[in-house]
Protein backbone atom coordinates (compact mmCIF):
# COMPACT_ATOMS: atom_id res chain seq x y z
CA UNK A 1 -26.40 0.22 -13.65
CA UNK A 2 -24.02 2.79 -12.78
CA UNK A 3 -23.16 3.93 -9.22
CA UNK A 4 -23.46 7.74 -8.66
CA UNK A 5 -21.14 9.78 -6.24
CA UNK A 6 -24.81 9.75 -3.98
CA UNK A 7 -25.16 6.38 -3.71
CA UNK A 8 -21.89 5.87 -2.60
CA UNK A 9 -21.58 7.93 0.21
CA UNK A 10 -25.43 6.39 1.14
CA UNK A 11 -23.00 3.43 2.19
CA UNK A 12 -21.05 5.32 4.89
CA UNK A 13 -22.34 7.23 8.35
CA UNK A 14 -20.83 8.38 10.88
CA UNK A 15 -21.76 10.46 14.17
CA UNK A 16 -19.57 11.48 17.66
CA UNK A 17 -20.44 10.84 21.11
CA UNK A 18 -18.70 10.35 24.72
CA UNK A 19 -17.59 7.59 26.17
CA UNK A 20 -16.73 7.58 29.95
CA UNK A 21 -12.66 7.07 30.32
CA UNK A 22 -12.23 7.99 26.83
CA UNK A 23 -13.42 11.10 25.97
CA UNK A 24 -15.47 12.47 22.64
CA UNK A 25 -15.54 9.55 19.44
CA UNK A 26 -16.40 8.91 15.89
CA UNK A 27 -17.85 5.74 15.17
CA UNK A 28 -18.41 4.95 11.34
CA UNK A 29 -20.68 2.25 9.88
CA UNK A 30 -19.62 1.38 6.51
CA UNK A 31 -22.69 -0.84 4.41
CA UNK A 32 -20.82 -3.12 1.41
CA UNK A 33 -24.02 -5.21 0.03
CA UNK A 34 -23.55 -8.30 -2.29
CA UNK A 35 -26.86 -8.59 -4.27
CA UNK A 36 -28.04 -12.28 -4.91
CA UNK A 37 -31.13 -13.96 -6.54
CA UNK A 38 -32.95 -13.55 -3.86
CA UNK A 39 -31.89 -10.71 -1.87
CA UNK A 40 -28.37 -10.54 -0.65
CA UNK A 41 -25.99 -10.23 1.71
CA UNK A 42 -24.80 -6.55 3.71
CA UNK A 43 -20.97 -6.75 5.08
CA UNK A 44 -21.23 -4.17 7.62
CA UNK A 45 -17.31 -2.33 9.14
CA UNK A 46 -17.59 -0.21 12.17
CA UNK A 47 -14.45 1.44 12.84
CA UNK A 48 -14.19 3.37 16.05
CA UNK A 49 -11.60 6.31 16.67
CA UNK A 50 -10.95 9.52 18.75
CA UNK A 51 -12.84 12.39 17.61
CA UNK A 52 -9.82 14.89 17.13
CA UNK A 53 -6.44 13.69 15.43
CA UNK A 54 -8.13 10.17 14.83
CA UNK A 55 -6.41 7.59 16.84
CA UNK A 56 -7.73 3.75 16.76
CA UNK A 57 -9.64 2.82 19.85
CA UNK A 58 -9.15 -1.07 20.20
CA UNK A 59 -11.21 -3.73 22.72
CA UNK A 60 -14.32 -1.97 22.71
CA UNK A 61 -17.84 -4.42 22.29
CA UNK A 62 -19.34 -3.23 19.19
CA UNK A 63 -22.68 -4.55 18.99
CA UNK A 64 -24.63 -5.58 15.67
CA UNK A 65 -28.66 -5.13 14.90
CA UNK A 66 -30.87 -6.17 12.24
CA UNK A 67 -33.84 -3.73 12.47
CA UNK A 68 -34.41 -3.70 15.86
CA UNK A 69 -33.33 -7.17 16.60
CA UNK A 70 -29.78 -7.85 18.48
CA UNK A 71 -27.96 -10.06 16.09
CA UNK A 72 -23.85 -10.49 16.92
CA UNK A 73 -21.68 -8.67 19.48
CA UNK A 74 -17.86 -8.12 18.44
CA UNK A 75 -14.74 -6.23 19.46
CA UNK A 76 -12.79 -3.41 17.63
CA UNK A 77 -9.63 -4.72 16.82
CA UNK A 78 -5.94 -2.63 16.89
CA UNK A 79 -7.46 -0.58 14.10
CA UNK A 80 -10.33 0.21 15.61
CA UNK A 81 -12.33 -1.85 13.35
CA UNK A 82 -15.16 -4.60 13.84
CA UNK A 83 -16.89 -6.61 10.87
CA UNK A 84 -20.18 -8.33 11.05
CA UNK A 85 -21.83 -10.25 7.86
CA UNK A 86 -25.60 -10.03 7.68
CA UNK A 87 -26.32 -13.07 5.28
CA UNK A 88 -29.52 -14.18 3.24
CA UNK A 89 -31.49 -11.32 3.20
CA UNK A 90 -34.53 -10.74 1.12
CA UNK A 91 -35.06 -7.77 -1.27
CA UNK A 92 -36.58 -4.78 0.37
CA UNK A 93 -35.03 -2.04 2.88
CA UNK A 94 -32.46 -3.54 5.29
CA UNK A 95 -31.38 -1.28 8.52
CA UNK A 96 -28.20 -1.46 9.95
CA UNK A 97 -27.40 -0.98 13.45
CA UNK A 98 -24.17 -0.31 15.57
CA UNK A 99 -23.85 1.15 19.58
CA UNK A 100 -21.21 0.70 22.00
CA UNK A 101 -21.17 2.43 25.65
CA UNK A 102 -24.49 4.01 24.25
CA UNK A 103 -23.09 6.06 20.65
CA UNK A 104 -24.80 4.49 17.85
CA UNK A 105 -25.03 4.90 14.23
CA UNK A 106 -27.91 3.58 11.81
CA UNK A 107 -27.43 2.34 7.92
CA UNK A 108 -30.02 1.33 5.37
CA UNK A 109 -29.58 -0.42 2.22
CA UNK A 110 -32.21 -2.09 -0.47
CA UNK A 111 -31.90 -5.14 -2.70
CA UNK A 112 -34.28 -5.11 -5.68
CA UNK A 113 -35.16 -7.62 -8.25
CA UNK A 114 -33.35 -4.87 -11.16
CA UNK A 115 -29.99 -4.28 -9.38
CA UNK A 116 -26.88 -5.69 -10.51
CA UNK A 117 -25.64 -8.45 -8.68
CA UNK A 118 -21.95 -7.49 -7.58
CA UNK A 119 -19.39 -10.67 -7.86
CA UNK A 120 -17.05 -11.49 -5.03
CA UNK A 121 -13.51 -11.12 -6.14
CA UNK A 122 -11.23 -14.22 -6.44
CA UNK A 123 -8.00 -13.10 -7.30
CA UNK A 124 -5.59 -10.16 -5.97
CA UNK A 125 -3.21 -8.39 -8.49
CA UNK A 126 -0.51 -6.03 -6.97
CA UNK A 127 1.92 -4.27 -9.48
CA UNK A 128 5.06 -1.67 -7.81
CA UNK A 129 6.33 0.30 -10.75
CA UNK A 130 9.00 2.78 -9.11
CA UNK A 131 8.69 6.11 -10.48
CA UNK A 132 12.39 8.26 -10.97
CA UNK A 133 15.34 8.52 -8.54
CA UNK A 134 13.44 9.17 -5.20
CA UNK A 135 11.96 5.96 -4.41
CA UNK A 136 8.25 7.03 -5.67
CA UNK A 137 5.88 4.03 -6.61
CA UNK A 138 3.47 4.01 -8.47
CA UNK A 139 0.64 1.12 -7.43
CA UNK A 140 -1.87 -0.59 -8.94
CA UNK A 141 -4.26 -2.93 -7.12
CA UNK A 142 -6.59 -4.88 -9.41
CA UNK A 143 -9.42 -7.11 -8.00
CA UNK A 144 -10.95 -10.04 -10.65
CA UNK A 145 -13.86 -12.44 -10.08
CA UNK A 146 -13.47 -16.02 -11.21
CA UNK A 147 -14.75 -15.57 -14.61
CA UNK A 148 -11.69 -12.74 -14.91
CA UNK A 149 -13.97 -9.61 -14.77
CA UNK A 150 -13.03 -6.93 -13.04
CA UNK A 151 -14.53 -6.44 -9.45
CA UNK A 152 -15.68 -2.93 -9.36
CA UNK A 153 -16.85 -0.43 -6.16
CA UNK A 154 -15.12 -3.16 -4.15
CA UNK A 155 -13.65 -1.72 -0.48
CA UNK A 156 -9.66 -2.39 0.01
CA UNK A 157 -8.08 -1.83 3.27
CA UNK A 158 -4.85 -0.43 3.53
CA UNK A 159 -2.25 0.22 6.15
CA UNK A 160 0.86 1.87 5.58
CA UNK A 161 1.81 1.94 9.40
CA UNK A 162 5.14 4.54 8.22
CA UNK A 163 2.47 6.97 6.94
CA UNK A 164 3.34 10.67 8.34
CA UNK A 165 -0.26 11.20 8.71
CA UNK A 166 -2.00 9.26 11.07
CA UNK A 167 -5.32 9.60 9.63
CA UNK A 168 -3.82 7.99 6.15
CA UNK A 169 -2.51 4.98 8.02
CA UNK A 170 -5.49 2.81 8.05
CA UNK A 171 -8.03 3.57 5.17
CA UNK A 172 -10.54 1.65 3.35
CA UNK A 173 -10.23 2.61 -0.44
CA UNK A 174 -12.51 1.24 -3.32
CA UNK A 175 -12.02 -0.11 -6.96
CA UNK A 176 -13.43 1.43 -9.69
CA UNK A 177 -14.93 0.39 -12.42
CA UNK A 178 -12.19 -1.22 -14.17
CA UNK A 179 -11.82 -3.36 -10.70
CA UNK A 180 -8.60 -1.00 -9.92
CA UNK A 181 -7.07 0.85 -7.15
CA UNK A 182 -4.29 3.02 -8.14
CA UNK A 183 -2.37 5.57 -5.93
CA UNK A 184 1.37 7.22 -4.86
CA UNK A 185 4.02 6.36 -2.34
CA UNK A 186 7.61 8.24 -1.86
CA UNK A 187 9.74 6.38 1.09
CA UNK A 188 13.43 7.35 2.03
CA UNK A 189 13.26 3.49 3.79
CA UNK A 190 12.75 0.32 3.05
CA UNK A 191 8.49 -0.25 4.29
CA UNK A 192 5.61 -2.60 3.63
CA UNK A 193 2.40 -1.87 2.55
CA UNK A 194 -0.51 -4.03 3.74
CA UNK A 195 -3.44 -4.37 2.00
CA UNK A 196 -6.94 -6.91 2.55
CA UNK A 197 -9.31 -7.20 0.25
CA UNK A 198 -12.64 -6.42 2.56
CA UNK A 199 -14.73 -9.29 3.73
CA UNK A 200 -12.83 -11.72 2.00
CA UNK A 201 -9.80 -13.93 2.69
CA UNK A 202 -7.71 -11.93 0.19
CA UNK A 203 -4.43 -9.97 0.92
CA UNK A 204 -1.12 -8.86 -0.02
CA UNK A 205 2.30 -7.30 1.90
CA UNK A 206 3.92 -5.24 -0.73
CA UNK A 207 7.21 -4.49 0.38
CA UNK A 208 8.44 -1.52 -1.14
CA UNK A 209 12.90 -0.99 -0.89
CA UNK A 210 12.90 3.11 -1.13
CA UNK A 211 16.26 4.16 -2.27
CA UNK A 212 19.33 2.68 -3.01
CA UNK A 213 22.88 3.87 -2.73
CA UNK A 214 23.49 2.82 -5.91
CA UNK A 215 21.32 5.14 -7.24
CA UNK A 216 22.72 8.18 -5.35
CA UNK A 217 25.93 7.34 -5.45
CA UNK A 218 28.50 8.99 -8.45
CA UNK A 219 31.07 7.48 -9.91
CA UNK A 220 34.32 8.12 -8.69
CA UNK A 221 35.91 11.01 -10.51
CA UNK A 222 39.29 10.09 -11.18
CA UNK A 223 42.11 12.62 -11.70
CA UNK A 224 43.53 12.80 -15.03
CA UNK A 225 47.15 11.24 -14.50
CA UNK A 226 50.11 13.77 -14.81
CA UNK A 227 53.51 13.52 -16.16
CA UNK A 228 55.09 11.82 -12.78
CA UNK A 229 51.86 9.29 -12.77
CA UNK A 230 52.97 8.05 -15.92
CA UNK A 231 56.93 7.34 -15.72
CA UNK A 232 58.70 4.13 -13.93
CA UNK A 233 57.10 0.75 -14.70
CA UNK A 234 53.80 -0.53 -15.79
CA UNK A 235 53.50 -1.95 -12.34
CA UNK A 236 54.59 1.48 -11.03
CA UNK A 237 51.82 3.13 -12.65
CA UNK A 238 48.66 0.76 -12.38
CA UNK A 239 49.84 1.10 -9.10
CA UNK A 240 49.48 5.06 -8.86
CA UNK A 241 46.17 5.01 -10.54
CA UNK A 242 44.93 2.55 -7.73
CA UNK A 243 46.52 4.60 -5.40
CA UNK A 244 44.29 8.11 -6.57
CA UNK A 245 41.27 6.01 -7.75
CA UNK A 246 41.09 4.53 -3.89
CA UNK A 247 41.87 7.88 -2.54
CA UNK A 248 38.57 9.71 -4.76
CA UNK A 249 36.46 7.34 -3.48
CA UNK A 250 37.39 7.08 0.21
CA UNK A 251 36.35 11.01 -0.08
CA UNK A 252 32.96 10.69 -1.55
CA UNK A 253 32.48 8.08 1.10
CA UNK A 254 33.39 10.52 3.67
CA UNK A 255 30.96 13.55 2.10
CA UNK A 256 27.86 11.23 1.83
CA UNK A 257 28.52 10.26 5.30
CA UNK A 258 28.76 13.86 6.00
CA UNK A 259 25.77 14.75 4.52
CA UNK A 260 23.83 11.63 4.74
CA UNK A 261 21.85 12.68 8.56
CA UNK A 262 20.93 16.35 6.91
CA UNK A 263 19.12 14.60 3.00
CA UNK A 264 16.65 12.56 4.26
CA UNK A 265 13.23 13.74 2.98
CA UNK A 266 9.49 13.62 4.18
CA UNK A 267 7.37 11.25 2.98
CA UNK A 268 4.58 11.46 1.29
């Protein structure tokens, strides 16, 4: 049973409100559903920004319903998120409910008897392959259940807290279905890439070193020795050749430092 663009985004709502001291918000309920034998289980992620130029709004009470029934109160956290597992539900129509300070959001999702039953994933795969001279990386995130099949449509979170745009610093992300993530990251800098495998214990720091000097740096270009470099001793003249080897690089040194505050470049 494939999953269509439709059903996908049938996961995901979102609407805006006020809330008094903090002005206009977004709050988005995100449905993941693990189907089971006999129903199934909803993972349900709130996450709770500011309406314009998204900024995480942490400590609020985000509270949890099943139909119309209360079921679990929790707070956003520094990325504005809260998490709530609705467990051992039958098949049929499920709805999801979220409010805090009075801006809510409602989710449905059904479990039938004919829909495939999506595996939890067991093990975390992260693979860095740098791409070229600037520091780009090219990164694959594979998810596998304990039989080693690929966990497809699953959500990944990932934070990149050196992103230049704020909205891309926190994002939930899903696997497709070869159970893979893939995606781009230039860095002039050393960083570290955090990623959690959602509603799961699973996660990974990739730590990603950017450039290196080495790899910027060229060789010193030494002067071809004249006709005074090469008379006197053999001591005499190893010791020239030092002398204007030392002297070549002490002046790259000098033009990298030069230019060094002027090359950095934006990341991506």
């Amino acid at each position: 049973m494939r999953e269509t663009r439709q059903e996908r985004e049938d996961e995901m709502s979102s609407t805006t409100g006020y809330i008094g001291g903090v002005g206009q918000v977004r709050i988005t309920l995100e449905l993941t559903p693990q189907q089971a034998e006999t129903g199934g289980d909803i993972l349900a992620t709130t996450i709770l920004t500011t309406e314009r130029n998204p900024v995480p709004i942490e400590g609020h009470t985000i509270v949890f319903y099943l139909g119309a029934s209360e079921v679990a109160s929790e707070q956003t956290n520094v990325d504005g998120r809260a998490s709530y597992a609705f467990t051992n539900l039958s098949f049929g129509t499920h709805a999801v409910s979220v409010q805090t300070a009075g801006v809510h959001v409602t989710q449905r999702h059904t479990f039938t008897k004919t829909a495939e039953k999506i595996k939890v994933p067991a093990n975390l795969k992260v693979y860095a392959h740098p791409e070229g001279p600037a520091a780009e990386y090219f990164i694959s995130v594979e998810l596998f259940g304990e039989d080693k099949v690929p966990t497809k449509r699953w959500p990944l979170e990932i934070k990149d807290t050196e992103h230049p745009d704020a909205a891309q610093r926190v994002r939930v992300e899903h696997t497709g279905d070869d159970g893979a993530h893939r995606f781009m990251v230039a860095t002039n800098r050393s960083r570290a890439i955090f990623i959690s495998v959602v509603g799961t214990p699973l996660d990974y720091t990739l730590r990603l070193a950017g450039p290196t000097r080495r790899e910027f740096q060229q060789p010193p270009d030494v002067p071809e020795p004249t006709a005074d470099d090469l008379r006197g001793s053999w001591r005499e003249i190893t010791k020239r050749a030092w002398q204007r080897g030392s002297a070549d690089l002490r002046k790259q040194r000098e033009e990298q430092k030069k230019g060094g505050a002027g090359n950095e470049s934006s990341l991506v």
